[in-house]
N, C-alpha and C. Protein backbone atom coordinates (compact mmCIF):
# COMPACT_ATOMS: atom_id res chain seq x y z
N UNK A 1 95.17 -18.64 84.13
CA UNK A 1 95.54 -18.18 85.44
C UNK A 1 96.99 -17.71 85.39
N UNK A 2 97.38 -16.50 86.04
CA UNK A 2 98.63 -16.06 85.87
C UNK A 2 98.92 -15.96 87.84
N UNK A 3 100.48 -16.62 88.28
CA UNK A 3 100.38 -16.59 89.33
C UNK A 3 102.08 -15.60 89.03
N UNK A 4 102.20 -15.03 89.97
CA UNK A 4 102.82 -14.27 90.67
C UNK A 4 104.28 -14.66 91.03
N UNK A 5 105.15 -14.30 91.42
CA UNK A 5 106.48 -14.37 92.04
C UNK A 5 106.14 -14.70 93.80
N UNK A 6 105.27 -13.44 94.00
CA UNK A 6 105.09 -13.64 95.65
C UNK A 6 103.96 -14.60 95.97
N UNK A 7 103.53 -15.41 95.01
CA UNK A 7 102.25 -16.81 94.90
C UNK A 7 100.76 -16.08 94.76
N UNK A 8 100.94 -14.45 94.32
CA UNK A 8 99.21 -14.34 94.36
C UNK A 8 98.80 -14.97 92.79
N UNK A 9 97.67 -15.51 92.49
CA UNK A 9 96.91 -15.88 91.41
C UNK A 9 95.90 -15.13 90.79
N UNK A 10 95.72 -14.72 89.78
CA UNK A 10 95.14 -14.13 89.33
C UNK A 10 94.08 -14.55 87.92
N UNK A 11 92.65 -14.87 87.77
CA UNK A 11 92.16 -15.50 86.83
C UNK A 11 92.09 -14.55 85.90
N UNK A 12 92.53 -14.66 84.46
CA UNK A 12 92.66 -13.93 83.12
C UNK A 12 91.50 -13.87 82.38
N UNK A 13 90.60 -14.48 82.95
CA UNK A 13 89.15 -14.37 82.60
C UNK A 13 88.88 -13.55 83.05
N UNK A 14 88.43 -13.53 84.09
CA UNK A 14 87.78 -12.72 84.35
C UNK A 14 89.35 -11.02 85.76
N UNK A 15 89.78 -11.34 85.54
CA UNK A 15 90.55 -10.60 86.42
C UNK A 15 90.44 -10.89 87.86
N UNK A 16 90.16 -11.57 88.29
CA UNK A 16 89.77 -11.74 89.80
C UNK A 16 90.85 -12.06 90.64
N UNK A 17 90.98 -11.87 91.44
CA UNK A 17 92.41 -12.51 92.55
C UNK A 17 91.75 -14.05 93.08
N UNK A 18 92.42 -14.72 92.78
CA UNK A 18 92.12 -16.11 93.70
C UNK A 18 93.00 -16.47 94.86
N UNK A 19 92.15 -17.43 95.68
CA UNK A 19 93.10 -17.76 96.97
C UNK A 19 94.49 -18.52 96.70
N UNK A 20 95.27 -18.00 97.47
CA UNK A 20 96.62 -18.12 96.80
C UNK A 20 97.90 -18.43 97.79
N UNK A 21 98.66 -18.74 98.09
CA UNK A 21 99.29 -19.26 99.42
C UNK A 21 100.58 -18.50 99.29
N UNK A 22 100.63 -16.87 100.04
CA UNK A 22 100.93 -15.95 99.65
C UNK A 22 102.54 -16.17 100.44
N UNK A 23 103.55 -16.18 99.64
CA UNK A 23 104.51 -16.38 100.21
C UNK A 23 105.98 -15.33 100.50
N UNK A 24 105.43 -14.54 99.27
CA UNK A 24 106.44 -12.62 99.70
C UNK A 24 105.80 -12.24 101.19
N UNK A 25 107.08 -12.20 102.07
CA UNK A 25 106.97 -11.49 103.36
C UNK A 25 106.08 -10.18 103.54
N UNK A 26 106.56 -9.34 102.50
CA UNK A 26 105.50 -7.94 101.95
C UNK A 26 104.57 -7.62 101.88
N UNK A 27 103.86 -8.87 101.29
CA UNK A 27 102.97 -9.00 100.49
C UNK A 27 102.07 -9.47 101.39
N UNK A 28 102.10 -10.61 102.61
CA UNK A 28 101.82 -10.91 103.83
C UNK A 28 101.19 -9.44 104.34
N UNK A 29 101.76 -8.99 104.58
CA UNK A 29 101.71 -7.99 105.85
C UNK A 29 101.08 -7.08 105.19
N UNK A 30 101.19 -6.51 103.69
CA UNK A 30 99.84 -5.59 103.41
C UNK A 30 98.62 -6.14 103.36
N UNK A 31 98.58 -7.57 103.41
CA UNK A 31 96.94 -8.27 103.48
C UNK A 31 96.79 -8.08 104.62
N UNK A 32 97.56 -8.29 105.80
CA UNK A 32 97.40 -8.41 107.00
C UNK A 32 96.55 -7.01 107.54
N UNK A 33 97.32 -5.69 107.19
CA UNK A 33 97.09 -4.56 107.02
C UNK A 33 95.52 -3.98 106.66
N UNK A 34 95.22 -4.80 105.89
CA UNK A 34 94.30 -4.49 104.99
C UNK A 34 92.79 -4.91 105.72
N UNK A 35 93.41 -6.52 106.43
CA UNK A 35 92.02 -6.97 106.68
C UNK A 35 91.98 -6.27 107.95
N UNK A 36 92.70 -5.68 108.60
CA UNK A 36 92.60 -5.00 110.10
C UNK A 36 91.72 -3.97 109.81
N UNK A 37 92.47 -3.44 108.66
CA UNK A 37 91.36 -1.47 108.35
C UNK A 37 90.18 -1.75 107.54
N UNK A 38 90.04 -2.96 107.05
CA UNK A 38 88.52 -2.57 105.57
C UNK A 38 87.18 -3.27 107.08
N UNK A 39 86.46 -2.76 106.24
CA UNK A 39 84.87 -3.17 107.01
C UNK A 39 84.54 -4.28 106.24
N UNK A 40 84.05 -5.26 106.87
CA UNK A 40 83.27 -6.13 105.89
C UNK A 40 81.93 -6.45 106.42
N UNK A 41 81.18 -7.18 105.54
CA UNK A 41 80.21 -7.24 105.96
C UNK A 41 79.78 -8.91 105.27
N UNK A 42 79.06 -9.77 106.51
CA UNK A 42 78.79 -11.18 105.96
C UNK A 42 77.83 -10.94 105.58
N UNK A 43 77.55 -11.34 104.42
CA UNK A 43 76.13 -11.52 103.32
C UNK A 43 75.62 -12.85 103.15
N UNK A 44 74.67 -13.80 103.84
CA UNK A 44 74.25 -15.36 103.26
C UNK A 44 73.85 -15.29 102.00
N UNK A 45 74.24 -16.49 101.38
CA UNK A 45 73.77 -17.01 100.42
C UNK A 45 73.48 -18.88 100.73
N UNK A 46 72.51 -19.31 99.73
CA UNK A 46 72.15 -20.55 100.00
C UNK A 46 73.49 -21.75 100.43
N UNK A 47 74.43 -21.08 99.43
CA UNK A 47 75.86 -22.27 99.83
C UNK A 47 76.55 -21.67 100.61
N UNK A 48 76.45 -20.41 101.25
CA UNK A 48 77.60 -19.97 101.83
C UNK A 48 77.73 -18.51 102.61
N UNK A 49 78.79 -17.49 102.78
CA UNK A 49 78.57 -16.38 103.46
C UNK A 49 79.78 -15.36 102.56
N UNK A 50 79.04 -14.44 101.69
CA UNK A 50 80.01 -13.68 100.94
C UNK A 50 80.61 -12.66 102.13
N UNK A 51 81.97 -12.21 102.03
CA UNK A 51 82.36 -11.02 102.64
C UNK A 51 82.39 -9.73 102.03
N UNK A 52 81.73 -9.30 102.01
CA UNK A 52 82.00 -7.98 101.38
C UNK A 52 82.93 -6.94 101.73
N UNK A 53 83.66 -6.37 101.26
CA UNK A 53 84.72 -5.46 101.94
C UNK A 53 84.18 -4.22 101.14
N UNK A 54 84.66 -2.98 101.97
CA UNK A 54 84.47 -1.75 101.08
C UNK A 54 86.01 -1.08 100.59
N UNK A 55 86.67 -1.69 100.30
CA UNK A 55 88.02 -1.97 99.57
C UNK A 55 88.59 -3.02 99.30
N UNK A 56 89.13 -2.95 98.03
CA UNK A 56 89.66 -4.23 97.04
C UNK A 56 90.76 -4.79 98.11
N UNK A 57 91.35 -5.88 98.66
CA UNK A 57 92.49 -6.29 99.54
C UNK A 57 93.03 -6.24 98.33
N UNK A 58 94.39 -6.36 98.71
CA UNK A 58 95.90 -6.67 97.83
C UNK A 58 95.88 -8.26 97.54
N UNK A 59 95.29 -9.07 98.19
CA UNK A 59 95.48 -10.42 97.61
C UNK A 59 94.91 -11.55 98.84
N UNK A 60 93.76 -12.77 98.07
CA UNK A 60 93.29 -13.35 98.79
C UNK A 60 94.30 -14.48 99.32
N UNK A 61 94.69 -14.14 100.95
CA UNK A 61 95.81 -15.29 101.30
C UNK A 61 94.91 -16.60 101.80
N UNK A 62 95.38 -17.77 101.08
CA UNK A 62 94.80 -18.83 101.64
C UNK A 62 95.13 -19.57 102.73
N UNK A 63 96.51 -19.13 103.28
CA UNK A 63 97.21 -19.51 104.73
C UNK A 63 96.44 -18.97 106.09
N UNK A 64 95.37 -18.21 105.49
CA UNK A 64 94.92 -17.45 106.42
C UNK A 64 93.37 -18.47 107.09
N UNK A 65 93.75 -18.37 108.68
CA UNK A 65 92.82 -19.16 108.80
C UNK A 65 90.99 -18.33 109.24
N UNK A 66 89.99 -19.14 109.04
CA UNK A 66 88.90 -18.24 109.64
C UNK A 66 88.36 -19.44 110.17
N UNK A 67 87.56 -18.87 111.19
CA UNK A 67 86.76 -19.67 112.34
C UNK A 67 85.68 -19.00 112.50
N UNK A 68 84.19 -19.76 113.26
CA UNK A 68 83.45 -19.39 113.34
C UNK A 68 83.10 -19.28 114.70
N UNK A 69 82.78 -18.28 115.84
CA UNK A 69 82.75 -19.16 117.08
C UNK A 69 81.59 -18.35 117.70
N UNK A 70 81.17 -19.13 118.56
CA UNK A 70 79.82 -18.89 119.40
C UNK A 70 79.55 -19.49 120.83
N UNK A 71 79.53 -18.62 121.72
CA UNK A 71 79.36 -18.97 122.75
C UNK A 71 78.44 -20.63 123.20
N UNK A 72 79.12 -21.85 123.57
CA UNK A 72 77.69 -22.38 123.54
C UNK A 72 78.08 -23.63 122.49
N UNK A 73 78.29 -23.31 121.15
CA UNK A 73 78.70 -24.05 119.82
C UNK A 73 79.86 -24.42 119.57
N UNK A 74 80.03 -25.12 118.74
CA UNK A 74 80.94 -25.87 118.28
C UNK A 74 81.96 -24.48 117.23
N UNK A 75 83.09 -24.38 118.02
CA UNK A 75 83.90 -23.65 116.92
C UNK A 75 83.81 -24.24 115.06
N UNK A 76 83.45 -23.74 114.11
CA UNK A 76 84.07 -24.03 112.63
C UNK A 76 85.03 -23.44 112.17
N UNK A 77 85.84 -24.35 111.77
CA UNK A 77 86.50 -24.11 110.79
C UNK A 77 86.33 -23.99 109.14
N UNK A 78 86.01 -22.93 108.70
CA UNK A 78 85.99 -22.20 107.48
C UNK A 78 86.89 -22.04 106.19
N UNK A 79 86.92 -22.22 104.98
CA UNK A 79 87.42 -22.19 103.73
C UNK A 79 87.60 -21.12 102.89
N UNK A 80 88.52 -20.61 102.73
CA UNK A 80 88.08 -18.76 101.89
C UNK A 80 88.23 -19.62 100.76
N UNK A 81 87.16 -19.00 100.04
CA UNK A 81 87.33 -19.37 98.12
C UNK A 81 86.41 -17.91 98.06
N UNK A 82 86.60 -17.80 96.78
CA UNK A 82 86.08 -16.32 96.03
C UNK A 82 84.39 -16.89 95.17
N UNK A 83 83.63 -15.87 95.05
CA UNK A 83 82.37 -16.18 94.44
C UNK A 83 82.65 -15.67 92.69
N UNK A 84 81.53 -15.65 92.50
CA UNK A 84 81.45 -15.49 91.27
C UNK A 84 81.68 -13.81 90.65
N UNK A 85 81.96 -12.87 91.49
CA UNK A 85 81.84 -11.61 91.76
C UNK A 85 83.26 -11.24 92.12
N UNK A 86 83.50 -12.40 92.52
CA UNK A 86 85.36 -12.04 93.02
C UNK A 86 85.54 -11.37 94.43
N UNK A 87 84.41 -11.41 94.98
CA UNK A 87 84.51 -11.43 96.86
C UNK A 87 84.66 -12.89 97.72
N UNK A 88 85.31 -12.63 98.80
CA UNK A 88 85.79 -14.03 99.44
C UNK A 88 84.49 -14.52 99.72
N UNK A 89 84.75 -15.18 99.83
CA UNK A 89 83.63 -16.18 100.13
C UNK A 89 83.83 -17.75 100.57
N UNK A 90 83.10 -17.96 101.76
CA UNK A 90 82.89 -18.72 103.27
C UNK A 90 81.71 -20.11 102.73
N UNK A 91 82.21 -20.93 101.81
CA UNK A 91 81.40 -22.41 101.64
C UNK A 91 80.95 -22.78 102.60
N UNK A 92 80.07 -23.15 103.33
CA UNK A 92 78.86 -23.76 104.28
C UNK A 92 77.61 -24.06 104.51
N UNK A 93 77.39 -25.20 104.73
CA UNK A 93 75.65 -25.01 104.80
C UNK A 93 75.24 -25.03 106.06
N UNK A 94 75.90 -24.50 106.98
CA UNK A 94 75.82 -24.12 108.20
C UNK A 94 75.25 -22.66 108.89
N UNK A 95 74.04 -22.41 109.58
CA UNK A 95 73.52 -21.19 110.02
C UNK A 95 74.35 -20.65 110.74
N UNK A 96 75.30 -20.05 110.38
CA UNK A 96 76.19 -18.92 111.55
C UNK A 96 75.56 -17.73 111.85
N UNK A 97 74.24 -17.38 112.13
CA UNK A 97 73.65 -16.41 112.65
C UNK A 97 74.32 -16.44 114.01
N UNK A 98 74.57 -15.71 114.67
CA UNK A 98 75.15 -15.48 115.72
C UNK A 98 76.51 -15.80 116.28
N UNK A 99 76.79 -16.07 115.21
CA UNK A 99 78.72 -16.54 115.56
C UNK A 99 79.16 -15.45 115.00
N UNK A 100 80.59 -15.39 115.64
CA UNK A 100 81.59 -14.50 115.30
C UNK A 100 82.48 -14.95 114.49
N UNK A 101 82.67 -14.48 113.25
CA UNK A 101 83.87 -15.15 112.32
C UNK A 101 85.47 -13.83 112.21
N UNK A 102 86.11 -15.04 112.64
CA UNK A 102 87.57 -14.60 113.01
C UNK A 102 88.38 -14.80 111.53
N UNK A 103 89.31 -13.65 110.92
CA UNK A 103 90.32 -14.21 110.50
C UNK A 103 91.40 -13.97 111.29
N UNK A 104 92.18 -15.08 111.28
CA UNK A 104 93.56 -15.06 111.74
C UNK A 104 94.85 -15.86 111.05
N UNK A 105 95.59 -14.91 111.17
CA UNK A 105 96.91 -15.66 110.86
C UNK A 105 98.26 -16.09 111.65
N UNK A 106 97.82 -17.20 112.08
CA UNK A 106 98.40 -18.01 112.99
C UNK A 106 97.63 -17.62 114.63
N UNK A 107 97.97 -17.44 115.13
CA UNK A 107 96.64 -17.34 116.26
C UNK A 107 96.80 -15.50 116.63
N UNK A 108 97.32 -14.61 115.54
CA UNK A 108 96.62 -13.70 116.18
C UNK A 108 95.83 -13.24 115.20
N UNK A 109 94.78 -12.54 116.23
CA UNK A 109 92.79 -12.43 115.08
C UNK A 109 93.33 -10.77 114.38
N UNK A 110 92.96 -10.52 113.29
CA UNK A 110 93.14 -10.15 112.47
C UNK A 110 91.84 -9.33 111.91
N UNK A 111 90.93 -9.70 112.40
CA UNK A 111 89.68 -9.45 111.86
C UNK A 111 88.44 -9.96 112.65
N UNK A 112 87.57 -9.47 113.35
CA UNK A 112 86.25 -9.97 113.75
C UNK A 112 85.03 -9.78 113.01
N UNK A 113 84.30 -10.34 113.11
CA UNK A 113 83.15 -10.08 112.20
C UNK A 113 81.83 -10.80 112.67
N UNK A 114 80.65 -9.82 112.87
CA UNK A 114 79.71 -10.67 113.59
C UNK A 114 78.47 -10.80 112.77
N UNK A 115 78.10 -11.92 112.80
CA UNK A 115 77.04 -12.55 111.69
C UNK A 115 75.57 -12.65 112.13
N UNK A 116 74.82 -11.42 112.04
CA UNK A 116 73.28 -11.02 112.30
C UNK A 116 72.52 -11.57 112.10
């Protein structure tokens, strides 16, 4: 694993960006940037909910919080870790069909995303 000056991580195996507790001011704000403009899309899998983006982000921040919320339900709180593919990816064995998953950093949302 090779980590960074501004805290991103990077696995030398395989090249992948890992979640990383991104601490260059810069470096912040082009993720920030990033998750506002890319599309993603939640994909289930048996353990969890891949995000797919249709652009690479600059770096997975782990300060970043995500929630799950649904009218009705119990807000979750959510974990970014990366899959095996090197897309973020949402650990749960929880049906979020119909919740909305938020990223945010610090309470402003950053990203909505609604889970079909």
């Amino acid at each position: 694993m090779l980590t960074d000056v501004t805290g991103e991580r990077i696995d030398l195996s395989t090249g992948y960006q890992l979640p990383s507790n991104i601490k260059d001011a810069s470096l912040r704000k082009k993720v920030d940037t990033a998750i506002t403009q890319v599309e993603i899309e939640p994909i289930k899998s048996d353990s969890g909910y891949q995000l797919t983006t249709n652009q690479q982000l600059p770096a997975i921040d782990s300060s970043l919080k995500v929630t799950a919320i649904k009218s009705g339900s119990k807000t979750r709180s959510l974990k970014i870790d990366i899959d095996k593919t090197g897309e973020i990816f949402l650990p749960t064995n929880v049906d979020l069909t119909g919740y909305e998953i938020q990223i945010k950093r610090g309470s402003k949302v950053l990203k909505r995303v609604l889970v079909d």
